[in-house]
Protein backbone atom coordinates (compact mmCIF):
# COMPACT_ATOMS: atom_id res chain seq x y z
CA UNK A 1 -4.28 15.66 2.35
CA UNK A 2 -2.23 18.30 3.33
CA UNK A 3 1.61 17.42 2.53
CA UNK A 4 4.39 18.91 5.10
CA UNK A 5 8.60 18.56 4.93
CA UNK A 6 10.59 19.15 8.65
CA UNK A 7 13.79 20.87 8.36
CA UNK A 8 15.93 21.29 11.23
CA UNK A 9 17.93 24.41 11.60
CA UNK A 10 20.76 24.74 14.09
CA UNK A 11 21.88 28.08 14.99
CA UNK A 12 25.13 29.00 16.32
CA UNK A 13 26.01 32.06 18.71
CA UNK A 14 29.12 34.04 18.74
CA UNK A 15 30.22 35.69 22.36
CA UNK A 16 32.72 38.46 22.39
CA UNK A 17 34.94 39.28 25.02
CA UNK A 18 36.80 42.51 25.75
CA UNK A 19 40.21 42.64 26.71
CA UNK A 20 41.75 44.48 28.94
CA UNK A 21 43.08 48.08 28.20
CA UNK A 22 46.90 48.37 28.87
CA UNK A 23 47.35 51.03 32.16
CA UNK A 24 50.67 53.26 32.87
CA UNK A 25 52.12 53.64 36.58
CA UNK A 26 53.68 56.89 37.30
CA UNK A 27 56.64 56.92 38.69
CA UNK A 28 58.37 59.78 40.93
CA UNK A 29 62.17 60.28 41.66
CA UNK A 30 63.64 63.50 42.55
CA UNK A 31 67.05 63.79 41.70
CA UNK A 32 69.00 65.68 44.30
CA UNK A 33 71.11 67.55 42.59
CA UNK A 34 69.54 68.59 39.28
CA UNK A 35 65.53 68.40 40.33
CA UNK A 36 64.58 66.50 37.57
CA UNK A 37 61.28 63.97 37.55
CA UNK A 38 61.65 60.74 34.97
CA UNK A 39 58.11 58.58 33.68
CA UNK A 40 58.99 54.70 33.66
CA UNK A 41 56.37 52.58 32.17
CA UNK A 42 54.76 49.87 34.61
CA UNK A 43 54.77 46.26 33.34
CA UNK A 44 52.44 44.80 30.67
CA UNK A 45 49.63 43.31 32.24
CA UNK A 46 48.26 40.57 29.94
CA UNK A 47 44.19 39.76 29.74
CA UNK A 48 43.33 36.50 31.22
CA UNK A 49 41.74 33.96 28.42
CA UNK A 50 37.94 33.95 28.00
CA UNK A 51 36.06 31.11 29.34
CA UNK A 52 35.22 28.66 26.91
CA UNK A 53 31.43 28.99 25.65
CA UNK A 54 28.77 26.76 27.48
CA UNK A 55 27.44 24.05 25.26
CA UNK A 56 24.39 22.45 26.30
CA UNK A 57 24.37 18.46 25.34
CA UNK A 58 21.33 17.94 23.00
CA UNK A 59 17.94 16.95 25.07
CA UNK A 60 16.36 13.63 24.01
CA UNK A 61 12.71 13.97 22.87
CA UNK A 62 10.97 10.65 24.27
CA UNK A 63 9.84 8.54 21.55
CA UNK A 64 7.73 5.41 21.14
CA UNK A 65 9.71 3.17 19.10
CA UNK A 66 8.27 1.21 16.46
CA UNK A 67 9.92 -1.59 14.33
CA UNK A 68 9.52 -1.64 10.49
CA UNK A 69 9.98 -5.65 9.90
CA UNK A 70 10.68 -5.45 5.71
CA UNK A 71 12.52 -7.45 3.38
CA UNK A 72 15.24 -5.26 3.10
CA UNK A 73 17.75 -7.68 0.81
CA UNK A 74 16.65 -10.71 -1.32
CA UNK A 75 13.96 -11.22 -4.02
CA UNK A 76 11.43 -8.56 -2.93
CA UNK A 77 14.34 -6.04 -1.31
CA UNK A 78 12.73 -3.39 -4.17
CA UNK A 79 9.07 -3.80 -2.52
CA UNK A 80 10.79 -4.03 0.93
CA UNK A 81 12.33 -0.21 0.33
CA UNK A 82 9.24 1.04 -1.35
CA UNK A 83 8.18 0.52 1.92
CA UNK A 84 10.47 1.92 3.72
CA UNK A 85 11.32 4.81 2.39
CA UNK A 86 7.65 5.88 2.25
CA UNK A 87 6.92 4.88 5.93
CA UNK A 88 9.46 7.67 6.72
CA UNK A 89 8.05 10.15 4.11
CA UNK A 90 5.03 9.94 6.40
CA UNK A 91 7.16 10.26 9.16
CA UNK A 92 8.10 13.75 7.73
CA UNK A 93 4.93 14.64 6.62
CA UNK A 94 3.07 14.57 9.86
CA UNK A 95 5.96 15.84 12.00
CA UNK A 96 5.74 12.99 13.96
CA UNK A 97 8.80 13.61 16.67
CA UNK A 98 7.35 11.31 19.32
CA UNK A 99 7.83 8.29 17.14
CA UNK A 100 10.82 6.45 16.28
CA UNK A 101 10.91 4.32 13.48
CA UNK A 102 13.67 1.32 12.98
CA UNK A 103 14.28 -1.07 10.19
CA UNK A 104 14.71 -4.52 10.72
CA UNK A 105 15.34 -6.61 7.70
CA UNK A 106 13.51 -9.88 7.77
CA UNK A 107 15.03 -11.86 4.94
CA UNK A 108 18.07 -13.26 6.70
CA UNK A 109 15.09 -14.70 9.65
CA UNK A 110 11.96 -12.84 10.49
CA UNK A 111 11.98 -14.52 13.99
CA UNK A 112 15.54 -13.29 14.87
CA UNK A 113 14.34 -9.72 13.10
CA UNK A 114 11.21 -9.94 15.98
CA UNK A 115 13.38 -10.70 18.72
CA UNK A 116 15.83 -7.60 17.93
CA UNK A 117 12.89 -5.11 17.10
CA UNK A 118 11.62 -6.47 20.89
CA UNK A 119 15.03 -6.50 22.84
CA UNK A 120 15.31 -2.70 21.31
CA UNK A 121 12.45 -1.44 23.39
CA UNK A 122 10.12 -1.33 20.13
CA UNK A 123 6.15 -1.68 21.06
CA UNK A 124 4.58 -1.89 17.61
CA UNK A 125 5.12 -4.08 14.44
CA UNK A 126 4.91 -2.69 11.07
CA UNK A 127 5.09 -5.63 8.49
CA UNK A 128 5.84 -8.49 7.78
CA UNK A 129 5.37 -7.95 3.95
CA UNK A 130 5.17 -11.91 3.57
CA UNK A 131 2.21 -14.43 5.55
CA UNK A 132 4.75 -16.62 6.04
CA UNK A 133 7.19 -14.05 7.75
CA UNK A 134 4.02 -13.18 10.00
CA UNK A 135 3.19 -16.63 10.65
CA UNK A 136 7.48 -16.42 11.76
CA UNK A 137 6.64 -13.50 13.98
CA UNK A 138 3.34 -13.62 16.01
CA UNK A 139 4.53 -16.24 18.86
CA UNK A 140 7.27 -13.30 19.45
CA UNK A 141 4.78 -10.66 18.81
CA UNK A 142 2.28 -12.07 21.53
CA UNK A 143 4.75 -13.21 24.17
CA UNK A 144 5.77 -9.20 24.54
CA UNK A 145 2.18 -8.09 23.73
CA UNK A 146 2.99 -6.29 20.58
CA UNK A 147 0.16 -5.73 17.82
CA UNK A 148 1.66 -6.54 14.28
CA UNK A 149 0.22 -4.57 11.09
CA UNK A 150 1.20 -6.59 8.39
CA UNK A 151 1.80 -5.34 4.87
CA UNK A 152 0.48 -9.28 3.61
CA UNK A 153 -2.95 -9.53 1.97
CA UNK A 154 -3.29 -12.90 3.15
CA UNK A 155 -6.40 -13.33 5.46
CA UNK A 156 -5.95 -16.60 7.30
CA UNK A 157 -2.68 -14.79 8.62
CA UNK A 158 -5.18 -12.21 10.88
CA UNK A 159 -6.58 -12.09 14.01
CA UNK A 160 -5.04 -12.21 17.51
CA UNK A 161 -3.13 -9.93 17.31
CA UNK A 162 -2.43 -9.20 13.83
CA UNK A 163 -3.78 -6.71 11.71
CA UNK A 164 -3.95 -7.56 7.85
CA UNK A 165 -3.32 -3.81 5.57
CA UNK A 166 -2.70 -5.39 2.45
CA UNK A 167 -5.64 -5.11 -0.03
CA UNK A 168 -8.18 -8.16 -0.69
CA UNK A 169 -8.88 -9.96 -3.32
CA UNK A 170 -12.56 -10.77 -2.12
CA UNK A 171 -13.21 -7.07 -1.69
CA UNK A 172 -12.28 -5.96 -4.91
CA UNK A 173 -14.76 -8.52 -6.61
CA UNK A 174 -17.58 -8.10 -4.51
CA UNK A 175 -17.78 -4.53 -4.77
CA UNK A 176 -17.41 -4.59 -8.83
CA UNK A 177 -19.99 -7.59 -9.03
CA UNK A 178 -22.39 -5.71 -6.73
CA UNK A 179 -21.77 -2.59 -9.58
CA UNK A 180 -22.48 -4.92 -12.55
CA UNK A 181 -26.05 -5.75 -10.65
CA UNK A 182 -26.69 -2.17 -10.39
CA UNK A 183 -26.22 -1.97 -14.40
CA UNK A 184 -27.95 -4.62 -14.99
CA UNK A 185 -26.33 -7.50 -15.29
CA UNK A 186 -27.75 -10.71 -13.99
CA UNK A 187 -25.97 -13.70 -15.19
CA UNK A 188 -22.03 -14.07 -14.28
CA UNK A 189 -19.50 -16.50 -15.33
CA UNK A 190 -15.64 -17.34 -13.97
CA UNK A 191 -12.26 -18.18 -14.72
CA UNK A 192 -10.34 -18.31 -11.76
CA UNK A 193 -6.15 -19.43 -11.40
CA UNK A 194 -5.58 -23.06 -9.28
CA UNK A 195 -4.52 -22.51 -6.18
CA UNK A 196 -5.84 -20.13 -2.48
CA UNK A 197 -6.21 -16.81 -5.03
CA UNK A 198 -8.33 -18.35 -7.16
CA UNK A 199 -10.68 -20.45 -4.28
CA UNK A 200 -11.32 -17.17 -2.60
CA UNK A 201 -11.80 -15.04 -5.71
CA UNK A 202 -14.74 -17.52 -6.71
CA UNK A 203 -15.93 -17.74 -2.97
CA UNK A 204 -16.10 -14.14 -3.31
CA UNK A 205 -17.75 -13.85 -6.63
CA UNK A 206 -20.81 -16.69 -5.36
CA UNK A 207 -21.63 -14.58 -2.51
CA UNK A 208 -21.65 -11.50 -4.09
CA UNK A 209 -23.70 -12.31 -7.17
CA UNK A 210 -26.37 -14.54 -4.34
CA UNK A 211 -26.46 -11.56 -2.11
CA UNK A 212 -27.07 -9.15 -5.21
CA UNK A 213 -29.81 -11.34 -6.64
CA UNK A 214 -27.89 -12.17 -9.77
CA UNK A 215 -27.14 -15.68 -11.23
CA UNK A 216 -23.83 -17.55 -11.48
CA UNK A 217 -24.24 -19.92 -14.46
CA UNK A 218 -20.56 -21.12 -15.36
CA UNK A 219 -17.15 -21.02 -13.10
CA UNK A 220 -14.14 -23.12 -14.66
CA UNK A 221 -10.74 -23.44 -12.78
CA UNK A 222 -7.55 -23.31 -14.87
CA UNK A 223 -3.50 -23.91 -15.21
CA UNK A 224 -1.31 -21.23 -16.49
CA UNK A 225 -0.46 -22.89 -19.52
CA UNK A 226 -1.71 -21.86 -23.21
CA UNK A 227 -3.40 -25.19 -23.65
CA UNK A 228 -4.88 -25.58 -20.28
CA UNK A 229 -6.46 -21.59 -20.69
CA UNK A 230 -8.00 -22.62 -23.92
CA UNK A 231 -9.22 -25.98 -22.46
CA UNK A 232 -10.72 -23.69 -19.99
CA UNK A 233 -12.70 -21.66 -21.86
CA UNK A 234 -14.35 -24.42 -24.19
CA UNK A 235 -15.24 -26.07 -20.71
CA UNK A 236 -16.63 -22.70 -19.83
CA UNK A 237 -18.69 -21.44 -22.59
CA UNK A 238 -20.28 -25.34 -22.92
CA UNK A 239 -18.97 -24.76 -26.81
CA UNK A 240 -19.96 -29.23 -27.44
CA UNK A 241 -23.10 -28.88 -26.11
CA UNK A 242 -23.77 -25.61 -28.31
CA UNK A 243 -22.44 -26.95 -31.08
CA UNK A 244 -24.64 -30.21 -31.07
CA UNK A 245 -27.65 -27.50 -30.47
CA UNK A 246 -26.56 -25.67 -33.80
CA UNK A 247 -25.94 -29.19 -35.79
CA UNK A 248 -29.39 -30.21 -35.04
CA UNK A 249 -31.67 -29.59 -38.75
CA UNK A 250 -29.17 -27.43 -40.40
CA UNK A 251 -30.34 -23.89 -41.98
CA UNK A 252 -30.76 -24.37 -45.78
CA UNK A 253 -29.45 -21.03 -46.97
CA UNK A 254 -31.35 -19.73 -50.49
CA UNK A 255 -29.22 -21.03 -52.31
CA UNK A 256 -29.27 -24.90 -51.29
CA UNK A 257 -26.27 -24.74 -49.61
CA UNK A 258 -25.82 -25.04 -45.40
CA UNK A 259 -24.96 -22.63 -42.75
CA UNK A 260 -21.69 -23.27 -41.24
CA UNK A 261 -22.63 -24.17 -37.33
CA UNK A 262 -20.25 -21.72 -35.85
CA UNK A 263 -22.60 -18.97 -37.96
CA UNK A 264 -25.38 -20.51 -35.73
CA UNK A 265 -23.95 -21.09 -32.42
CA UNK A 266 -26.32 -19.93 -29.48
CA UNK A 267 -25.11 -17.10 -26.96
CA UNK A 268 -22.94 -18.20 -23.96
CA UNK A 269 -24.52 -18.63 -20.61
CA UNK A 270 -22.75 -15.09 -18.89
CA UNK A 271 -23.51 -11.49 -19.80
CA UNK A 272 -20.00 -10.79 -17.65
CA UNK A 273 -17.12 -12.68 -17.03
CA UNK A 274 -14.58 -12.09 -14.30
CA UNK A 275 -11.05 -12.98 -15.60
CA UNK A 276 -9.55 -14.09 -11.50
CA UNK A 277 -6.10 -12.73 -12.74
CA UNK A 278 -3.52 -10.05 -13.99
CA UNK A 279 -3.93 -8.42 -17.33
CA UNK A 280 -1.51 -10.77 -18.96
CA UNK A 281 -3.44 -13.94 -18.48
CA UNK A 282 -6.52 -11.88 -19.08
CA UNK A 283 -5.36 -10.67 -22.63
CA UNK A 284 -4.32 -14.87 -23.38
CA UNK A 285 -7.94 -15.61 -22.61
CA UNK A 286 -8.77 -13.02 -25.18
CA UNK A 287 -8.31 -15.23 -28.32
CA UNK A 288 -10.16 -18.59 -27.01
CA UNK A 289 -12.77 -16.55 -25.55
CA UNK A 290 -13.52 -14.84 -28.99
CA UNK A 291 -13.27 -18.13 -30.84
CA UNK A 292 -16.11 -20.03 -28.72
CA UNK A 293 -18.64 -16.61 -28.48
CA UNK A 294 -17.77 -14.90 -25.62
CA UNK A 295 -15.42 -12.61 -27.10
CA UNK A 296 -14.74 -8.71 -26.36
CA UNK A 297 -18.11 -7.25 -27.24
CA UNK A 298 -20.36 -10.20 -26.15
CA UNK A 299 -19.37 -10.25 -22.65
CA UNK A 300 -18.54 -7.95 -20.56
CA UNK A 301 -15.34 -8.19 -18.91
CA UNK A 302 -14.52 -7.90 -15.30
CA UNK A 303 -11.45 -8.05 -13.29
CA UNK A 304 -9.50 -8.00 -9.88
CA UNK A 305 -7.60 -5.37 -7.93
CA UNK A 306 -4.43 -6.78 -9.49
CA UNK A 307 -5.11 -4.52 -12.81
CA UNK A 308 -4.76 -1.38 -10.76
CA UNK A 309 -0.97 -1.86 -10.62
CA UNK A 310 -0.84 -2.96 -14.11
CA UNK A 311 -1.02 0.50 -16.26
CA UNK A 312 -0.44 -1.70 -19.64
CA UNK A 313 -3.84 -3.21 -19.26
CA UNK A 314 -5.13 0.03 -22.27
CA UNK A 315 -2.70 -1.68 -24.27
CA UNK A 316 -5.26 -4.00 -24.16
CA UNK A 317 -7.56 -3.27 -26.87
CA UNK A 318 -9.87 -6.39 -25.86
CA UNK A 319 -9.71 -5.22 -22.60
CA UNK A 320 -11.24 -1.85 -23.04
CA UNK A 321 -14.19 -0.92 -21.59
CA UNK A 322 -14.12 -4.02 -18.73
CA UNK A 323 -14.40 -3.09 -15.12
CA UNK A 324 -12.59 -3.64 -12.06
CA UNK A 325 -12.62 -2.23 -8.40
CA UNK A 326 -9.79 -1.17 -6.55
CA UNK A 327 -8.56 1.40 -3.73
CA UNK A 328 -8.36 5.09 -5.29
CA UNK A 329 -5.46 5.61 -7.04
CA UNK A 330 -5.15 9.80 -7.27
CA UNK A 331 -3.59 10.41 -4.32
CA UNK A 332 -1.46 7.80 -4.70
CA UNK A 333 -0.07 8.80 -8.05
CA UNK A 334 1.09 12.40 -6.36
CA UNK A 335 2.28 10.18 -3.44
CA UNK A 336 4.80 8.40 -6.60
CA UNK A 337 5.47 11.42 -7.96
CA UNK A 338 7.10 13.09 -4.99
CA UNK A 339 8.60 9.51 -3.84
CA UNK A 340 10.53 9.84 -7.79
CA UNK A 341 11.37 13.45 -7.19
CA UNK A 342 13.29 12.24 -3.78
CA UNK A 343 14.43 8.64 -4.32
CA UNK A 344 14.58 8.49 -7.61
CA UNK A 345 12.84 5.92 -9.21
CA UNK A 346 9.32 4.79 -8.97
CA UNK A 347 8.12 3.26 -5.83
CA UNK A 348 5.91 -0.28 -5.56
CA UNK A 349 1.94 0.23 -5.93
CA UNK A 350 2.52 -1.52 -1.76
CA UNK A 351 4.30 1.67 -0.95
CA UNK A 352 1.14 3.71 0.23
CA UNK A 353 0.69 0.43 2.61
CA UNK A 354 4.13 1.38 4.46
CA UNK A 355 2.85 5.73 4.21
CA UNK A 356 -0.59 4.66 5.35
CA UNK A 357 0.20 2.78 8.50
CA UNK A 358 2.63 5.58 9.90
CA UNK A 359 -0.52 8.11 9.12
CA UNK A 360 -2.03 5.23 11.25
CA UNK A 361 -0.08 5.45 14.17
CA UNK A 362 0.20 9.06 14.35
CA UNK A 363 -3.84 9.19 14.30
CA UNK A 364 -3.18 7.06 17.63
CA UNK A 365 -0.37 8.61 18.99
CA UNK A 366 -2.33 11.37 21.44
CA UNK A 367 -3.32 8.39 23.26
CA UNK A 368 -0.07 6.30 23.29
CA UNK A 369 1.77 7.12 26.21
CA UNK A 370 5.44 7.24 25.85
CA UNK A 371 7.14 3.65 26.39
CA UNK A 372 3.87 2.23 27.43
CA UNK A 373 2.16 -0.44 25.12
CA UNK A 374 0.36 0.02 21.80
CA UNK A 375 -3.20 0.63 22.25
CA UNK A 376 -4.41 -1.95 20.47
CA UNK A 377 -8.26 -1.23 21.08
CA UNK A 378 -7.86 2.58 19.19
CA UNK A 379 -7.33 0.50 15.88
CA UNK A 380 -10.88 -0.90 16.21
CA UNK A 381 -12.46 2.73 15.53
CA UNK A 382 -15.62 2.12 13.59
CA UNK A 383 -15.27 5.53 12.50
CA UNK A 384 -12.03 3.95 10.44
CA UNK A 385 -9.15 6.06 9.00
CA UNK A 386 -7.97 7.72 6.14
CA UNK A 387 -5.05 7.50 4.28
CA UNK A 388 -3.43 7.46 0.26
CA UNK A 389 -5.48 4.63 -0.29
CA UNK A 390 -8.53 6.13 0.83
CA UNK A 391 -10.75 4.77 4.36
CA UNK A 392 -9.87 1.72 6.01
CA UNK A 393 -10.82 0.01 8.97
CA UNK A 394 -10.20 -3.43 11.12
CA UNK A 395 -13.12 -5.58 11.97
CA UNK A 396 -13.14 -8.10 14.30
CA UNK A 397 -11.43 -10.24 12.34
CA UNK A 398 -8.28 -7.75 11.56
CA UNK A 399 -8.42 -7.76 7.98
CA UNK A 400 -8.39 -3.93 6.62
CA UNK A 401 -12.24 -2.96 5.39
CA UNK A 402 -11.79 -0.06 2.45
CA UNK A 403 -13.57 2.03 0.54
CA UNK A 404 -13.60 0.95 -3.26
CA UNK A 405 -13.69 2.60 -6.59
CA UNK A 406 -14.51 0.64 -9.88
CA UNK A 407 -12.61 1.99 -13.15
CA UNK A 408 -13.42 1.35 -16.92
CA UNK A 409 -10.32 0.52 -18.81
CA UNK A 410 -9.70 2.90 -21.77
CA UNK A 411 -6.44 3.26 -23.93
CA UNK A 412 -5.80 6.46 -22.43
CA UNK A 413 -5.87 5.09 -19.04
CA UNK A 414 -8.39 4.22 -16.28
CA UNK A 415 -11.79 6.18 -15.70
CA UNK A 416 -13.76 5.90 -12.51
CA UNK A 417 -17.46 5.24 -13.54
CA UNK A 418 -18.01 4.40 -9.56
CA UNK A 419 -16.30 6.72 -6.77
CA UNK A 420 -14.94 5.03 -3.28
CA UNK A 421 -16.87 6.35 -0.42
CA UNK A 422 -15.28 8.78 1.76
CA UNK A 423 -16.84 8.00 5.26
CA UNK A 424 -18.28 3.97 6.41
CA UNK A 425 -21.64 5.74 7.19
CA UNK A 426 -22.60 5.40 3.61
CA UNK A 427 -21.31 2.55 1.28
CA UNK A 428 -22.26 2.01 -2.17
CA UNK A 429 -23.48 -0.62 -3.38
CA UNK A 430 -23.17 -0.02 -7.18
């Protein structure tokens, strides 16, 4: 992607003016007597003041306004900015004159936030960051027929109207299940958080490994809590019931004594295991996990989007060499750099969210007629678009459909063993 800065330059002319050269009247007196002529000097004429230089009052490029609805103060003010301050980087980067983009912070009331961005002339929504501020905003979104793009990755929060950006869980784990097929994996097991994260990652994970032809043969719901996570995983890797397998006629080593059972303990069910969670909760699991035999070379170790954002994971050791699928991450990391160089400090991993959706508009823009409405139908494209966080497109059901890499942790970093797709026409399946 080609990266452009605007700088305006004003430049300032000078007019001269001449004066007016002083003149000398002759004057002619003959003097009767002696014949003698005198010169008298005629009076100083002074120059008359120069007009004032015209000054032309700026001209007003027309603009289609569009409303940034962020969390500019409170608990997530930093992700709010991020933003922010990389919408208008975009902004820069394209040129983009005809648009006008406005902050409106949505922690003191995303409703009252709406119903300035609307009473301001604005015809498009970027954000809300949060599903509930969207949830806040749609009734005044749809009464003034404004599309909202929304920075949440919450899915029940799409459709009519409202486009979801932020990145799915359920993508994420589909495509890096549908890779572990292609390797060979066919049996799958789960540990997925309480709550609407963890019911969709699992609803994800079934229909991925059915579709794929692969076999789901343990899923276990858990608590963050230390006990509950070890609870978990001896629920999970059936340790009783392989335990009162291994009891059953002891081996009599050679020398009369008997093998401990954990020495003969049968294989877990899973050849790989997605951990539902950030890399924190996934390095917890790592100690029950190892002490009931499915420990870091046994299983192989998959994991969500979430660890893209979480460059500590190659701390990790037990973590190496597990997979995970997210949006590419290159062209994001120059996006940070040059968002440090001129901000200061490191922007949120949501920040390409705020620079993709202005490259979004400004893909639409030929066709958006100045102070008409949005047109909705151009963000539809099957052809998608492209942005930092590599091709996107809305379905039917507005959530954002991307192109996904999967990446091998390492403890020097990340290393992609499966490269996003650049173009819909061809998506991989491994």
């Amino acid at each position: 992607m080609s990266i452009y800065s605007m700088e305006g330059r004003g430049r300032f002319w000078n007019r001269c003016f001449s004066g007016l050269k002083r003149t000398l009247l002759p004057m002619a007196a003959l003097a009767a007597a002696a014949c003698t002529q005198t010169v008298q000097k005629a009076p100083e004429v002074e120059a008359p003041p120069p007009p004032p230089p015209t000054v032309e009052a700026p001209k007003e490029i027309p603009q289609n306004r569009v409303a940034l609805l962020l969390p500019m103060s409170g608990g997530t003010a930093r992700v709010g900015q991020s933003l922010a301050n990389a919408a208008n980087m975009a902004l820069l980067d394209v040129k983009a004159t005809n648009i006008k983009l406005t902050v409106y912070d949505t922690a003191p009331g995303a409703a009252a936030a709406a119903r300035r961005a609307v009473a301001e002339g604005n015809k498009l929504f970027l954000g809300p960051l949060l599903a509930a501020d969207v949830t806040a905003v749609r009734g005044v979104a749809k009464a003034a027929g404004i599309p909202i793009i929304s920075y949440s990755n919450d899915a029940d929060v799409a459709g009519n109207g409202v486009y979801i950006l932020g990145f799915q869980p359920d993508q994420s784990i589909d495509r890096v299940v549908r890779y572990a097929r292609a390797q060979g994996v066919e049996r799958f097991g789960a540990l997925v958080p309480a709550g609407n994260y963890g019911q969709r990652a699992s609803g994800a994970m079934l229909r991925a490994v059915r579709e794929s032809g692969g076999k789901v043969t343990a899923v276990e719901t858990y608590e963050r809590s230390r006990a509950k996570l070890q609870a978990a995983v001896r629920r999970l890797t059936d340790y009783e019931a392989r335990v009162a397998r291994a009891s059953q006629g002891g081996i009599v080593r050679a020398d009369g004594t008997v093998a401990p059972v954990q020495d003969r303990l049968g294989p877990v069910s899973f050849q790989a295991l997605l951990i539902a969670d950030g890399s924190q909760i996934a390095s917890a699991f790592l100690g029950p996990l190892t002490q009931y035999g499915a420990g870091p070379g046994k299983v192989r170790y998959l994991g969500p989007e979430l660890w893209n954002a979480e460059p500590g994971i190659r701390s990790v050791q037990g973590l190496h060499g597990a997979w995970y699928a997210s949006v590419p991450d290159t062209r994001f990391q120059q996006l940070a750099s040059r968002y440090r160089a001129k901000f200061g400090g490191a922007p949120s991993r949501l920040a390409s969210l705020g620079y993709d959706s202005v490259l979004l508009v400004n893909a639409i823009a030929d066709s958006w007629t100045i102070g008409s409405s949005f047109p909705e139908a151009r963000l539809r494209d099957s052809d998608g678009f492209a942005g930092v966080d590599g091709i996107f497109r809305f379905g039917a059901s507005g959530i954002a459909d991307r192109g996904l890499e999967v990446g091998q942790v390492g403890a020097s970093g990340t290393t992609v063993v499966s490269p996003a797709p650049r173009t819909f026409a061809k998506r991989p399946g491994a």
